[in-house]
Protein backbone atom coordinates (compact mmCIF):
# COMPACT_ATOMS: atom_id res chain seq x y z
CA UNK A 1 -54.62 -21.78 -21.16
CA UNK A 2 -57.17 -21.44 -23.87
CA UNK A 3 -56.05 -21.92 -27.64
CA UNK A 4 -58.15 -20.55 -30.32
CA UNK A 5 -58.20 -21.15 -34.26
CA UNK A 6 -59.87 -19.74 -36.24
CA UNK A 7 -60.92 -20.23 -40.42
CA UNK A 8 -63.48 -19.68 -42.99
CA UNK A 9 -62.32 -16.24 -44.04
CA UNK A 10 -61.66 -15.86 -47.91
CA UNK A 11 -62.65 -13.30 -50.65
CA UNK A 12 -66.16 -12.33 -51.33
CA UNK A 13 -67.83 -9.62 -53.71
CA UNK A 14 -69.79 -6.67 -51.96
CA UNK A 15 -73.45 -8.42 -50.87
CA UNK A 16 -71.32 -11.94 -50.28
CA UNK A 17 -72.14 -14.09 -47.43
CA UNK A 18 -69.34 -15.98 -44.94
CA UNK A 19 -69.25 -17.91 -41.92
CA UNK A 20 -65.92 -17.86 -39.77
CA UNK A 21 -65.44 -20.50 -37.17
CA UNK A 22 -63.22 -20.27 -33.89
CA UNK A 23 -62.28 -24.08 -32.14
CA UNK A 24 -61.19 -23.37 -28.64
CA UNK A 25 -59.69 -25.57 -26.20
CA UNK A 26 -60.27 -25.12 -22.63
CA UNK A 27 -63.30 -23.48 -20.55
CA UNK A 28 -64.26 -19.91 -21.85
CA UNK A 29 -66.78 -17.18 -20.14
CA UNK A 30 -67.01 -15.03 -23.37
CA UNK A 31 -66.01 -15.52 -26.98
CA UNK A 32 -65.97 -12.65 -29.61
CA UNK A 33 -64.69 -11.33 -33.11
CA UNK A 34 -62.93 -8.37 -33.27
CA UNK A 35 -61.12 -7.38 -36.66
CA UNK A 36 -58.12 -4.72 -37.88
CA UNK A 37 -58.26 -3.48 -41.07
CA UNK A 38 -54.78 -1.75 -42.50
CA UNK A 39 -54.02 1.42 -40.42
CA UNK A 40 -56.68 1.30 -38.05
CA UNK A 41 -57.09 0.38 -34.30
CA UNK A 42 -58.33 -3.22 -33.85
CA UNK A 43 -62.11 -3.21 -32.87
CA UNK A 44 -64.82 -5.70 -31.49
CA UNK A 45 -67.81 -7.05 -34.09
CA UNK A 46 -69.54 -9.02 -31.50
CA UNK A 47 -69.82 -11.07 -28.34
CA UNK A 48 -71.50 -13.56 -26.81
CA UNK A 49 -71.13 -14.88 -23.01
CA UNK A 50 -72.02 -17.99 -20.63
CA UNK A 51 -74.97 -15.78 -19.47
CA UNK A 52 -76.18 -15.59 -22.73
CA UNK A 53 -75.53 -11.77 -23.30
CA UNK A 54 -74.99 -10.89 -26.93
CA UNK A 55 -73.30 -7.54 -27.92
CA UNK A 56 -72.75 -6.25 -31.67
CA UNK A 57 -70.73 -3.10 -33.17
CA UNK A 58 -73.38 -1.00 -34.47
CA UNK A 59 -71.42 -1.02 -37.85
CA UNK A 60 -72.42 -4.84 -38.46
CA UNK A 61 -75.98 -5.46 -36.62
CA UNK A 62 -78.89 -6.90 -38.72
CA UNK A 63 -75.92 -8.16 -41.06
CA UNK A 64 -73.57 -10.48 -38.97
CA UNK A 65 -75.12 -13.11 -36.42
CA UNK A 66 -72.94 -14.65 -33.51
CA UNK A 67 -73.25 -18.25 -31.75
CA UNK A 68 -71.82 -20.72 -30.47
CA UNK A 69 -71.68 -24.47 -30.45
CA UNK A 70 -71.19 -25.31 -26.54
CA UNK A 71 -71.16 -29.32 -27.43
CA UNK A 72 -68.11 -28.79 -30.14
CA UNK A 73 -66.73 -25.20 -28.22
CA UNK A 74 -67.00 -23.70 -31.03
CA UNK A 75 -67.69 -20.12 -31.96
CA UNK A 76 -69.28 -18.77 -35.03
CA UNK A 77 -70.18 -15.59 -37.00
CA UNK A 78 -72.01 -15.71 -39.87
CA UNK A 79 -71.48 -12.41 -42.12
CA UNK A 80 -74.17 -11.05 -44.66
CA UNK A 81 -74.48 -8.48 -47.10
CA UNK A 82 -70.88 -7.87 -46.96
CA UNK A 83 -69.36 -4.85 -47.61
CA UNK A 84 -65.79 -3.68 -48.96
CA UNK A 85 -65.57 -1.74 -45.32
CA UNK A 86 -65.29 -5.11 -43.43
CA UNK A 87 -62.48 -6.40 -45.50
CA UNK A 88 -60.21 -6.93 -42.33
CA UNK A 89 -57.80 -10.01 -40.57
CA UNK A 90 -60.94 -11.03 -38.27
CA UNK A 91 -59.73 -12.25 -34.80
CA UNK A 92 -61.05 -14.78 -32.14
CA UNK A 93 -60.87 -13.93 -29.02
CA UNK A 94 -61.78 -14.83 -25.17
CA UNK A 95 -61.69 -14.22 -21.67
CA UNK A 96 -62.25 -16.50 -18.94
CA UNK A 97 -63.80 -14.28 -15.90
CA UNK A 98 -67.04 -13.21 -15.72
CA UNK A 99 -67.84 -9.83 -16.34
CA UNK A 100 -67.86 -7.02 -13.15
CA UNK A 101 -70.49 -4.50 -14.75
CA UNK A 102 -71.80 -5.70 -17.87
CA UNK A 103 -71.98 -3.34 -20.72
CA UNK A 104 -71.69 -3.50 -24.77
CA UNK A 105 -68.93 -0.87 -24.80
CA UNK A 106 -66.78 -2.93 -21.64
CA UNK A 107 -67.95 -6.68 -24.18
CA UNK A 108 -66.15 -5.15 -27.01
CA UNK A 109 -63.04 -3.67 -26.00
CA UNK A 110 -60.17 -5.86 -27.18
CA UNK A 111 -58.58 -5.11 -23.88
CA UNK A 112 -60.91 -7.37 -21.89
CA UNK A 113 -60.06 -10.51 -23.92
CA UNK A 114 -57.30 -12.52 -22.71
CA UNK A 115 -56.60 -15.02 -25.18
CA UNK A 116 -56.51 -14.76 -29.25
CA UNK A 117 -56.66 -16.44 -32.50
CA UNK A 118 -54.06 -15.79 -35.15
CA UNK A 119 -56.77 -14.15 -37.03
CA UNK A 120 -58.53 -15.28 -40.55
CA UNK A 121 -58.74 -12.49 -43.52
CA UNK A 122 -61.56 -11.41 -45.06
CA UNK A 123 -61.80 -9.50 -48.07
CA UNK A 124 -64.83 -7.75 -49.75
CA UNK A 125 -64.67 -6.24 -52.97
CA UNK A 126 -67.02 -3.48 -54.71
């Protein structure tokens, strides 16, 4: 079993910076945030895996930066130039199997995680 919890989320004004963290327990092949705002279909913000392959929703490249602490197993996104769109309950997930077929799409489907935070909110305002 893998246990994941996550923090850092908060309220921020539009431009804001946070960092969310995600402590898991257990070995983990790929860790990602995924988030759900009100109303809409949960959806993945990024990835990262063992092998060192990095995916990120085109919505939040060049402003949100993945990685992960392997000594502490901890997972991190760091989130810049907010904006009142990514207001959300952000979510930490993983799987433990490697991937069969690699692709960005396959990374971020919520489906393919196994195990989940309870989720941290973050909200941007204008």
């Amino acid at each position: 079993q893998v246990q994941l919890v996550e923090s850092g989320g908060g309220s921020v004004q539009a431009g804001g910076s946070l960092r969310l963290s995600c402590a898991a327990s257990g070995y983990t092949y790929c860790m990602g945030w995924f988030r759900q705002a009100p109303g809409k279909e949960r959806e993945g913000v990024a990835t990262i895996d063992s092998d060192g392959r990095i995916s990120y929703a085109d919505s939040v490249k060049g402003r949100f930066t993945i990685s992960k602490d392997n000594a502490k197993n901890t997972l991190y996104l760091q989130m810049n130039s907010l904006k009142p769109e990514d207001t959300a309950m952000y979510y930490c997930a993983a799987r433990r199997d490697r991937w069969v077929g690699y692709s960005k799409f396959l990374s971020l489907s919520p489906s393919q995680h196994n195990y989940w935070g309870q989720g941290t909110q973050v909200t941007v305002s204008s």
